[in-house]
N, C-alpha and C. Protein backbone atom coordinates (compact mmCIF):
# COMPACT_ATOMS: atom_id res chain seq x y z
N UNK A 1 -18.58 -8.52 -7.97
CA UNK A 1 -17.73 -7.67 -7.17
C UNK A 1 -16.62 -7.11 -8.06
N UNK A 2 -15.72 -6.19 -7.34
CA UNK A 2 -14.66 -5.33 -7.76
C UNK A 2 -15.32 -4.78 -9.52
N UNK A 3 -16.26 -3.59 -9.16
CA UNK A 3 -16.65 -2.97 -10.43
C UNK A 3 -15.03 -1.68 -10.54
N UNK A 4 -15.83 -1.18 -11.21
CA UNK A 4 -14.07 0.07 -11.66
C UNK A 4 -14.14 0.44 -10.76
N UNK A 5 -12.83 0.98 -10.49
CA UNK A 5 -12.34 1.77 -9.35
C UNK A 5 -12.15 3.42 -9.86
N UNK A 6 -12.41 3.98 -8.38
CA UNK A 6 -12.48 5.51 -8.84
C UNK A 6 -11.14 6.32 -8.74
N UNK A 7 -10.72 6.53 -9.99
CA UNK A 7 -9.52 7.41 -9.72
C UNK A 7 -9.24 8.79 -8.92
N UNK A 8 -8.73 8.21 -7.61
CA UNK A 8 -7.79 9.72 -7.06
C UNK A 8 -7.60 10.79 -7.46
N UNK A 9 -6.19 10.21 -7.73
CA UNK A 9 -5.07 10.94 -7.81
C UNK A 9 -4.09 10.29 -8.96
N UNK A 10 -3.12 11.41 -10.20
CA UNK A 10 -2.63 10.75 -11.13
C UNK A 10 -1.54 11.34 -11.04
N UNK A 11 -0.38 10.48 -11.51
CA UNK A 11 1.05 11.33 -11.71
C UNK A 11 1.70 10.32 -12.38
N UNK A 12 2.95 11.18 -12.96
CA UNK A 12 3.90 10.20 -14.09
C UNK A 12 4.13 8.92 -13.25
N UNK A 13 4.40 9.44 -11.51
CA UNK A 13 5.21 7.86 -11.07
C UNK A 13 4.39 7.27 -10.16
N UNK A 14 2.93 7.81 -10.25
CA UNK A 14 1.96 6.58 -9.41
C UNK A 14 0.28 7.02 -9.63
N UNK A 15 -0.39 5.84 -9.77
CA UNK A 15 -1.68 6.22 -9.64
C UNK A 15 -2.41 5.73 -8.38
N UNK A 16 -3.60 6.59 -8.01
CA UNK A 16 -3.90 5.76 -7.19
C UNK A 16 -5.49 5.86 -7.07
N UNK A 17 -6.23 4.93 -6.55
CA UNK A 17 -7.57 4.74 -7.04
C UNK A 17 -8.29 3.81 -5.60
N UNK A 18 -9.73 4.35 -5.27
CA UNK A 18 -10.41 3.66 -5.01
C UNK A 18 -11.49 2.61 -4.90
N UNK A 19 -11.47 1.58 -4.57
CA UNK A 19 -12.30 0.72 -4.85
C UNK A 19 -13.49 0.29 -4.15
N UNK A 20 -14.32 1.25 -4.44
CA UNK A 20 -15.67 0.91 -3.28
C UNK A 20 -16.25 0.23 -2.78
N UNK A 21 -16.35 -0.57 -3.96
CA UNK A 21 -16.98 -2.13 -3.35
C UNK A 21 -16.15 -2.78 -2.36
N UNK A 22 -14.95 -3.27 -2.27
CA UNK A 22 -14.23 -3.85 -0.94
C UNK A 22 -13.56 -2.70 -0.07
N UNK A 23 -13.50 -1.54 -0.33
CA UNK A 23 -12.91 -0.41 0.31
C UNK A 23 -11.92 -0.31 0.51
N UNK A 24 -10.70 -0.45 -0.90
CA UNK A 24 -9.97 -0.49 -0.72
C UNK A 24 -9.12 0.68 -1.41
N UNK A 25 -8.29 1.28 -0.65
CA UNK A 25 -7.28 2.22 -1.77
C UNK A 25 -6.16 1.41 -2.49
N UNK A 26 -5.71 1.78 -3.67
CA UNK A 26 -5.07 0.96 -4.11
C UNK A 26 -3.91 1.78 -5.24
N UNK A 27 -2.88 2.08 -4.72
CA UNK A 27 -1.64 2.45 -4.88
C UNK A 27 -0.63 1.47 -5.67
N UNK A 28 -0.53 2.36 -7.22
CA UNK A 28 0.28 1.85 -8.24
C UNK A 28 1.84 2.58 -8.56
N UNK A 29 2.55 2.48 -7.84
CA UNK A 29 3.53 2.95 -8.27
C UNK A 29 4.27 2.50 -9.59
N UNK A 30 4.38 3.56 -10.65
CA UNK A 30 4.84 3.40 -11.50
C UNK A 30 6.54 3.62 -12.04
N UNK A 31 6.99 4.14 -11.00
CA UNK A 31 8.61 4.02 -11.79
C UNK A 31 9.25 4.93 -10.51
N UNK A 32 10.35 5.11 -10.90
CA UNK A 32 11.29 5.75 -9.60
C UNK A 32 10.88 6.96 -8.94
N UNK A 33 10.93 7.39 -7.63
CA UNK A 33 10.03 8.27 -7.34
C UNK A 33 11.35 9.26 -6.08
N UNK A 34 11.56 10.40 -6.62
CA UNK A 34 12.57 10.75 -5.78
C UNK A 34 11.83 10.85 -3.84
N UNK A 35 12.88 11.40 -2.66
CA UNK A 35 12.06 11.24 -1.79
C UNK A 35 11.75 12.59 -1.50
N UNK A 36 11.96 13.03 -2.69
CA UNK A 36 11.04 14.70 -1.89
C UNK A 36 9.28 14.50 -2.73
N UNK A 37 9.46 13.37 -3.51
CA UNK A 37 7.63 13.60 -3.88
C UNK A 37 7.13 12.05 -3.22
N UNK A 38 7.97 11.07 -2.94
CA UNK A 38 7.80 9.90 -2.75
C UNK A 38 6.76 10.13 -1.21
N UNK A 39 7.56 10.77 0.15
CA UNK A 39 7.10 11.26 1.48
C UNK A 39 5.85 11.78 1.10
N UNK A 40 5.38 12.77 0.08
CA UNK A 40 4.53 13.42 0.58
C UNK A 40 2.81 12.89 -0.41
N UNK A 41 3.14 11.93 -1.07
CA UNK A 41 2.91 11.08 -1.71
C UNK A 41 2.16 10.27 -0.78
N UNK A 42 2.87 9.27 -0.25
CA UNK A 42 2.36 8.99 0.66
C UNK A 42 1.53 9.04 1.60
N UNK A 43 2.05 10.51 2.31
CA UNK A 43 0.99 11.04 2.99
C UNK A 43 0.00 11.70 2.42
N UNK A 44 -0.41 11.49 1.08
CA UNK A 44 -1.42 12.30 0.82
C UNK A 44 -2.65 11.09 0.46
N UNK A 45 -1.58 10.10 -0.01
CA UNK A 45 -2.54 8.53 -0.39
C UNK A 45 -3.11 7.95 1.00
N UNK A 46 -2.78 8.42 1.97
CA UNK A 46 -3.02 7.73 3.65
C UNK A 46 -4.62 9.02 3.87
N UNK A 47 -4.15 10.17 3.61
CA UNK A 47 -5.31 10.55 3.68
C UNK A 47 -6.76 10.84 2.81
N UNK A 48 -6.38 10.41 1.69
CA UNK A 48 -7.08 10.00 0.83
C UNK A 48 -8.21 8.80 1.16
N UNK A 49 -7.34 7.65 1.62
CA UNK A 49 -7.55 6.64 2.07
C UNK A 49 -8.74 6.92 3.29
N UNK A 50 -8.30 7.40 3.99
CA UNK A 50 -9.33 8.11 5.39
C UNK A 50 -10.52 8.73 5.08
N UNK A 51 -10.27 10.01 4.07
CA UNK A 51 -11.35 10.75 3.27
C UNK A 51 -12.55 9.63 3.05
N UNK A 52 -12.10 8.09 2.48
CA UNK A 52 -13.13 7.39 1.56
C UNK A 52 -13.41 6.28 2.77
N UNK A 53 -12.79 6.39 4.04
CA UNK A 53 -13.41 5.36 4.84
C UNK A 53 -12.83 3.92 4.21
N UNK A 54 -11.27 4.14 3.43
CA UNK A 54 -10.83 2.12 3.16
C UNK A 54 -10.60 2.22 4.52
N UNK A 55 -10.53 0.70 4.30
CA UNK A 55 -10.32 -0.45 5.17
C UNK A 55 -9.41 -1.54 5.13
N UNK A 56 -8.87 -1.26 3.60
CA UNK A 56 -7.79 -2.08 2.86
C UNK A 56 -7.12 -1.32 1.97
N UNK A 57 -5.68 -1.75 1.67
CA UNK A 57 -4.51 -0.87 1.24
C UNK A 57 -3.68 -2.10 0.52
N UNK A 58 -3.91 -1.86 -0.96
CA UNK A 58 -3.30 -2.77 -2.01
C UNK A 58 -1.79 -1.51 -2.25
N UNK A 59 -0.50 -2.12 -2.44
CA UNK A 59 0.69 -1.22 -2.91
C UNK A 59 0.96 -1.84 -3.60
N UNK A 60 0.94 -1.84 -5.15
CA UNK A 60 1.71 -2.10 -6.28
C UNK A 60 3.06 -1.57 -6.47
N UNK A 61 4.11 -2.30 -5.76
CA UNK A 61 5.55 -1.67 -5.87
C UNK A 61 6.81 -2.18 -7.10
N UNK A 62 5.80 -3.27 -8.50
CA UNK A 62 5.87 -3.65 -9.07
C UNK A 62 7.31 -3.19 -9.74
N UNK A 63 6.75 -2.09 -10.41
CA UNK A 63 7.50 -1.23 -11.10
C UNK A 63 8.21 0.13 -10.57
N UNK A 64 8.45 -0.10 -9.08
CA UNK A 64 9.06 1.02 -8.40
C UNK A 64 10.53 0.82 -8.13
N UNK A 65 11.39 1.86 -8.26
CA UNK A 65 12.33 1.00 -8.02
C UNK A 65 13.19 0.58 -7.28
N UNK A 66 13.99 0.86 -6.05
CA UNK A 66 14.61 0.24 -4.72
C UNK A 66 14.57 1.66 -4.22
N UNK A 67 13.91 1.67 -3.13
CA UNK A 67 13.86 2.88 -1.90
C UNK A 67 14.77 2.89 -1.07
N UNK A 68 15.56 4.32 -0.57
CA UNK A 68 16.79 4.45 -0.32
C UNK A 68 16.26 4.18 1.56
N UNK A 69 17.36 3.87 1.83
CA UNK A 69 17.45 3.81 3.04
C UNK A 69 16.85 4.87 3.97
N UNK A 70 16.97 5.92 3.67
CA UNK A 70 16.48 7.16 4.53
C UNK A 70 14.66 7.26 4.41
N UNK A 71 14.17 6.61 2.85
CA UNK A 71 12.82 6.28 3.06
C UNK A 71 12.41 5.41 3.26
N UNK A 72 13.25 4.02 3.41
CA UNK A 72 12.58 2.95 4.14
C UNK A 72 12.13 2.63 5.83
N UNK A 73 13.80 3.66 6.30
CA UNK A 73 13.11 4.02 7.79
C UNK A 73 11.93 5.05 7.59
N UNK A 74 12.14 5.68 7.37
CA UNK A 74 11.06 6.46 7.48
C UNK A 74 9.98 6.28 6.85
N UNK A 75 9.40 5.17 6.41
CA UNK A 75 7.77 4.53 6.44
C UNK A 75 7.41 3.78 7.42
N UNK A 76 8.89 3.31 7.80
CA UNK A 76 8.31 2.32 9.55
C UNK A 76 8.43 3.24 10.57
N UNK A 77 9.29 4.13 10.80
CA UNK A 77 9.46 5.08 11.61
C UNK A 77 8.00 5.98 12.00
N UNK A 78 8.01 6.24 10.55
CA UNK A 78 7.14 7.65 10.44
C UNK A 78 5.49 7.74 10.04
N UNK A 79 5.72 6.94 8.62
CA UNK A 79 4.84 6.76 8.03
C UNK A 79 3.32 5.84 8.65
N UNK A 80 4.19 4.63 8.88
CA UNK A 80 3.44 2.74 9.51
C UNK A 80 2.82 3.05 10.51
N UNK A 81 2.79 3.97 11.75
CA UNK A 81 2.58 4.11 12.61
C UNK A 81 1.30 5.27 12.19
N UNK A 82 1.32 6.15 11.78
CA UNK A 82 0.17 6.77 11.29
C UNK A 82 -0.79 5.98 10.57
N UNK A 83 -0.24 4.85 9.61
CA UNK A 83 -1.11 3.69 9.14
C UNK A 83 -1.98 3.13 10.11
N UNK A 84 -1.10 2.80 10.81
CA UNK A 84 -1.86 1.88 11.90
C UNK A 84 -3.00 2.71 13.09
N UNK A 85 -3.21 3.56 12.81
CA UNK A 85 -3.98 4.18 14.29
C UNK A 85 -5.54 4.19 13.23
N UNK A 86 -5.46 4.12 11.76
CA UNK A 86 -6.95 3.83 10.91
C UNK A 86 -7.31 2.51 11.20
N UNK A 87 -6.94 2.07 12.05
CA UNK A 87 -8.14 0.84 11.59
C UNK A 87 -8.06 -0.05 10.01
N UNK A 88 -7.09 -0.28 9.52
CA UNK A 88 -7.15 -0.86 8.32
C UNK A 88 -7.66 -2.17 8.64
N UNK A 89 -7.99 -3.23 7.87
CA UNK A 89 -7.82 -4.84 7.91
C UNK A 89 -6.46 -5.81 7.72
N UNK A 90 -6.41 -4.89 5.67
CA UNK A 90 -5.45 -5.52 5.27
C UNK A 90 -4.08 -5.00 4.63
N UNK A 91 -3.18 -4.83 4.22
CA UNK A 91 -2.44 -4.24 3.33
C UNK A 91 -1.45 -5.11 2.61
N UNK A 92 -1.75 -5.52 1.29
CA UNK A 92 -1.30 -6.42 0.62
C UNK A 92 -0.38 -5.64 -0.34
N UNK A 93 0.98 -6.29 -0.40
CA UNK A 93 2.12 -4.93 -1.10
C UNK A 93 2.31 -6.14 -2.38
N UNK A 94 2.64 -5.61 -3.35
CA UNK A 94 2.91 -6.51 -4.91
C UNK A 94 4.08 -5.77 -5.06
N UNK A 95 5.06 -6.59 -5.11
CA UNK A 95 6.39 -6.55 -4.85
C UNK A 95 7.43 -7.32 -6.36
N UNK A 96 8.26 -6.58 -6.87
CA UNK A 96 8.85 -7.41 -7.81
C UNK A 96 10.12 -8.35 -6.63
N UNK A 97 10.37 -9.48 -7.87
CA UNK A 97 11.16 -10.65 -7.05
C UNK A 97 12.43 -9.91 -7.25
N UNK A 98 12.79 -9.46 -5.81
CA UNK A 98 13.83 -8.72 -6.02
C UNK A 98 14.16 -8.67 -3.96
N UNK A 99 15.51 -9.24 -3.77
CA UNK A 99 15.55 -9.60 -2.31
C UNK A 99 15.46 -8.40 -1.30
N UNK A 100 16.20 -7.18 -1.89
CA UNK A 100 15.79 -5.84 -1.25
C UNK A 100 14.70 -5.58 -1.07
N UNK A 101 13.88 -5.34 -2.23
CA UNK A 101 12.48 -5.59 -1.38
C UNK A 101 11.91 -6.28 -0.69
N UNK A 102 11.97 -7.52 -0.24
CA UNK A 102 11.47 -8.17 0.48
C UNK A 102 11.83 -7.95 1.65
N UNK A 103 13.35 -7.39 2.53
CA UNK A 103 13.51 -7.59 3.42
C UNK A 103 13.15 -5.88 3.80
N UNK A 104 12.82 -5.07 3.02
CA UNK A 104 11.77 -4.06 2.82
C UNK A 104 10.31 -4.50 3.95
N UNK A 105 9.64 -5.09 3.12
CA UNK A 105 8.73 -6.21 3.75
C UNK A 105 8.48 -6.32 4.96
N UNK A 106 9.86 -7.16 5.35
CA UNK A 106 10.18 -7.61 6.41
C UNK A 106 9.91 -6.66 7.68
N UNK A 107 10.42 -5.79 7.72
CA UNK A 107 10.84 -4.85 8.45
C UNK A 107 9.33 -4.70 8.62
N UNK A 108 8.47 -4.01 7.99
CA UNK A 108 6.98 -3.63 8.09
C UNK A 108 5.91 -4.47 8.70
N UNK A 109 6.28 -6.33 8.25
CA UNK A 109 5.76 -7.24 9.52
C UNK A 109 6.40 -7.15 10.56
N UNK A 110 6.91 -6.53 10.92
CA UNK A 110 8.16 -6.36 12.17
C UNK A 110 8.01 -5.39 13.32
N UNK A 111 6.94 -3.98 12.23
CA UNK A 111 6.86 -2.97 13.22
C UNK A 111 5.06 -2.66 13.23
N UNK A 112 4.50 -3.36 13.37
CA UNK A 112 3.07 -3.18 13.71
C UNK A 112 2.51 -2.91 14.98
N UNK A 113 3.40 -3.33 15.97
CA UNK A 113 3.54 -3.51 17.58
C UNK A 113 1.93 -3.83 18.08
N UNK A 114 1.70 -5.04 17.25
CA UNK A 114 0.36 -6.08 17.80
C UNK A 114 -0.28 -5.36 17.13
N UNK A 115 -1.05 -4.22 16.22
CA UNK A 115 -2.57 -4.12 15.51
C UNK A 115 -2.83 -5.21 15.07
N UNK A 116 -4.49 -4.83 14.59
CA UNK A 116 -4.83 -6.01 13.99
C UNK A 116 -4.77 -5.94 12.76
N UNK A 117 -4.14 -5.43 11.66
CA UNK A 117 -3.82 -5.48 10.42
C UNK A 117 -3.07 -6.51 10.17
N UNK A 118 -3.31 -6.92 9.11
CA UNK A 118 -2.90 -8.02 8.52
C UNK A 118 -1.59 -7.63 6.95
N UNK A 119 -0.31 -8.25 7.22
CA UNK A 119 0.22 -7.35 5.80
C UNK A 119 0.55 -8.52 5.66
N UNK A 120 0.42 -8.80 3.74
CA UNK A 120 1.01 -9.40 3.04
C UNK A 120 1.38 -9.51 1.81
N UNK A 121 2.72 -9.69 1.42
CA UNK A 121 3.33 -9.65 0.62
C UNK A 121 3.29 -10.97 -0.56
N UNK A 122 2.69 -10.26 -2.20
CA UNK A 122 2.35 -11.13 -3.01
C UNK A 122 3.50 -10.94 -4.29
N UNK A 123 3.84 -11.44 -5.60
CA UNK A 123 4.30 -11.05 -6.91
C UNK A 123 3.43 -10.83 -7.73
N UNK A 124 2.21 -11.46 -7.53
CA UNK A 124 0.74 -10.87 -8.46
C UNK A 124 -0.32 -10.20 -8.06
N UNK A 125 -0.56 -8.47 -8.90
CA UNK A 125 -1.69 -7.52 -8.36
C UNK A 125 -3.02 -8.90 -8.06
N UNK A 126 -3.28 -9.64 -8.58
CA UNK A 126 -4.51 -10.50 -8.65
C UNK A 126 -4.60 -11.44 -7.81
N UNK A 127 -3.07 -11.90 -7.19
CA UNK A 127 -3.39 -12.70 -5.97
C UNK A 127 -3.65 -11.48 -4.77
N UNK A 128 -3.35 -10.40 -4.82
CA UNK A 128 -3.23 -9.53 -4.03
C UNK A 128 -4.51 -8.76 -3.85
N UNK A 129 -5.17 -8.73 -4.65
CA UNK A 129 -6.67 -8.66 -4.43
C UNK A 129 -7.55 -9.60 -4.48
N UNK A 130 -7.60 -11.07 -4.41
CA UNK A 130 -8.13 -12.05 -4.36
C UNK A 130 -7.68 -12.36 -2.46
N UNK A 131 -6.88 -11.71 -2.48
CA UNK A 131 -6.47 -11.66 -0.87
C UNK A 131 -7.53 -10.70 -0.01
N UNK A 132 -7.78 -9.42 -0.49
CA UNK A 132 -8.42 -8.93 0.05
C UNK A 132 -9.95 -9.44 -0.55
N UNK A 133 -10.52 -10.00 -1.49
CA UNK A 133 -11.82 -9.88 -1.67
C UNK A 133 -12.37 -10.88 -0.89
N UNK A 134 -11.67 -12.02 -0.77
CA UNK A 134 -11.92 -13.07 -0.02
C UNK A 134 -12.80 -12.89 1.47
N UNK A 135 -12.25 -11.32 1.91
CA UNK A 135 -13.13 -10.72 3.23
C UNK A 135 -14.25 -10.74 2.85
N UNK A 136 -14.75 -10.56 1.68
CA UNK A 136 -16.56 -10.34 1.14
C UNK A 136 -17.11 -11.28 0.61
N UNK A 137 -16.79 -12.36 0.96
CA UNK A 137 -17.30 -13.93 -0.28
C UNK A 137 -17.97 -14.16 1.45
N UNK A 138 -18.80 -14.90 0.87
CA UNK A 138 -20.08 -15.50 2.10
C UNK A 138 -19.34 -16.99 1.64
């Protein structure tokens, strides 16, 4: 399992790639991302995501760097809620140890209002897909 993944979409501050075998999109943010490309970014990785039929949503927020208030509501506001009407499984976010982000996090287990998606928050891309592959092990 998990052969290469097929690249998207590329840019200085994120890549993002699909992974066919578990169906997952999988979003690398690479460095600070203002919010006039960060929003639409987003929405373009959500429909991307749809295009390929995932089912799972890995966010590498590793190397991103603290999202301003006006875009953190507005991924639970705006964004989470368009997440949620696909049908995902899982969405596992890789998060640096850093307390703002987490309560980032927080907020997002907070506003699911009962789907059945599952989100969780790891510090390693590899526990974070050992999270999702685990759905395909017999």
């Amino acid at each position: 399992m998990l052969t290469k993944a097929k690249e998207l979409h590329s840019e200085d501050y994120v890549n993002i790639w699909f992974h066919e075998d578990t169906n997952t999109l999988e979003m690398e943010w690479l460095d600070y991302v203002s919010s006039y490309r960060f929003k639409p970014t987003l929405e373009q990785a959500l429909e991307l995501a749809v295009q390929q039929n995932a089912r799972y949503w890995l966010a590498n927020r590793v190397q991103m760097r603290e999202l301003s208030d006006q875009d953190r509501k507005w991924v639970t506001d705006t964004w989470l809620p368009k997440f949620l009407e696909h049908n995902f499984k899982k969405l596992a976010v890789v998060e640096p140890a850093n307390a703002l982000h987490r309560v980032f996090e927080d907020q997002l287990l907070h506003n699911t209002n009962g789907t059945p998606v599952e989100i969780k928050c790891f510090q390693k891309r590899s526990e974070a897909m050992d999270w999702i592959v685990e759905d395909f092990e017999l």
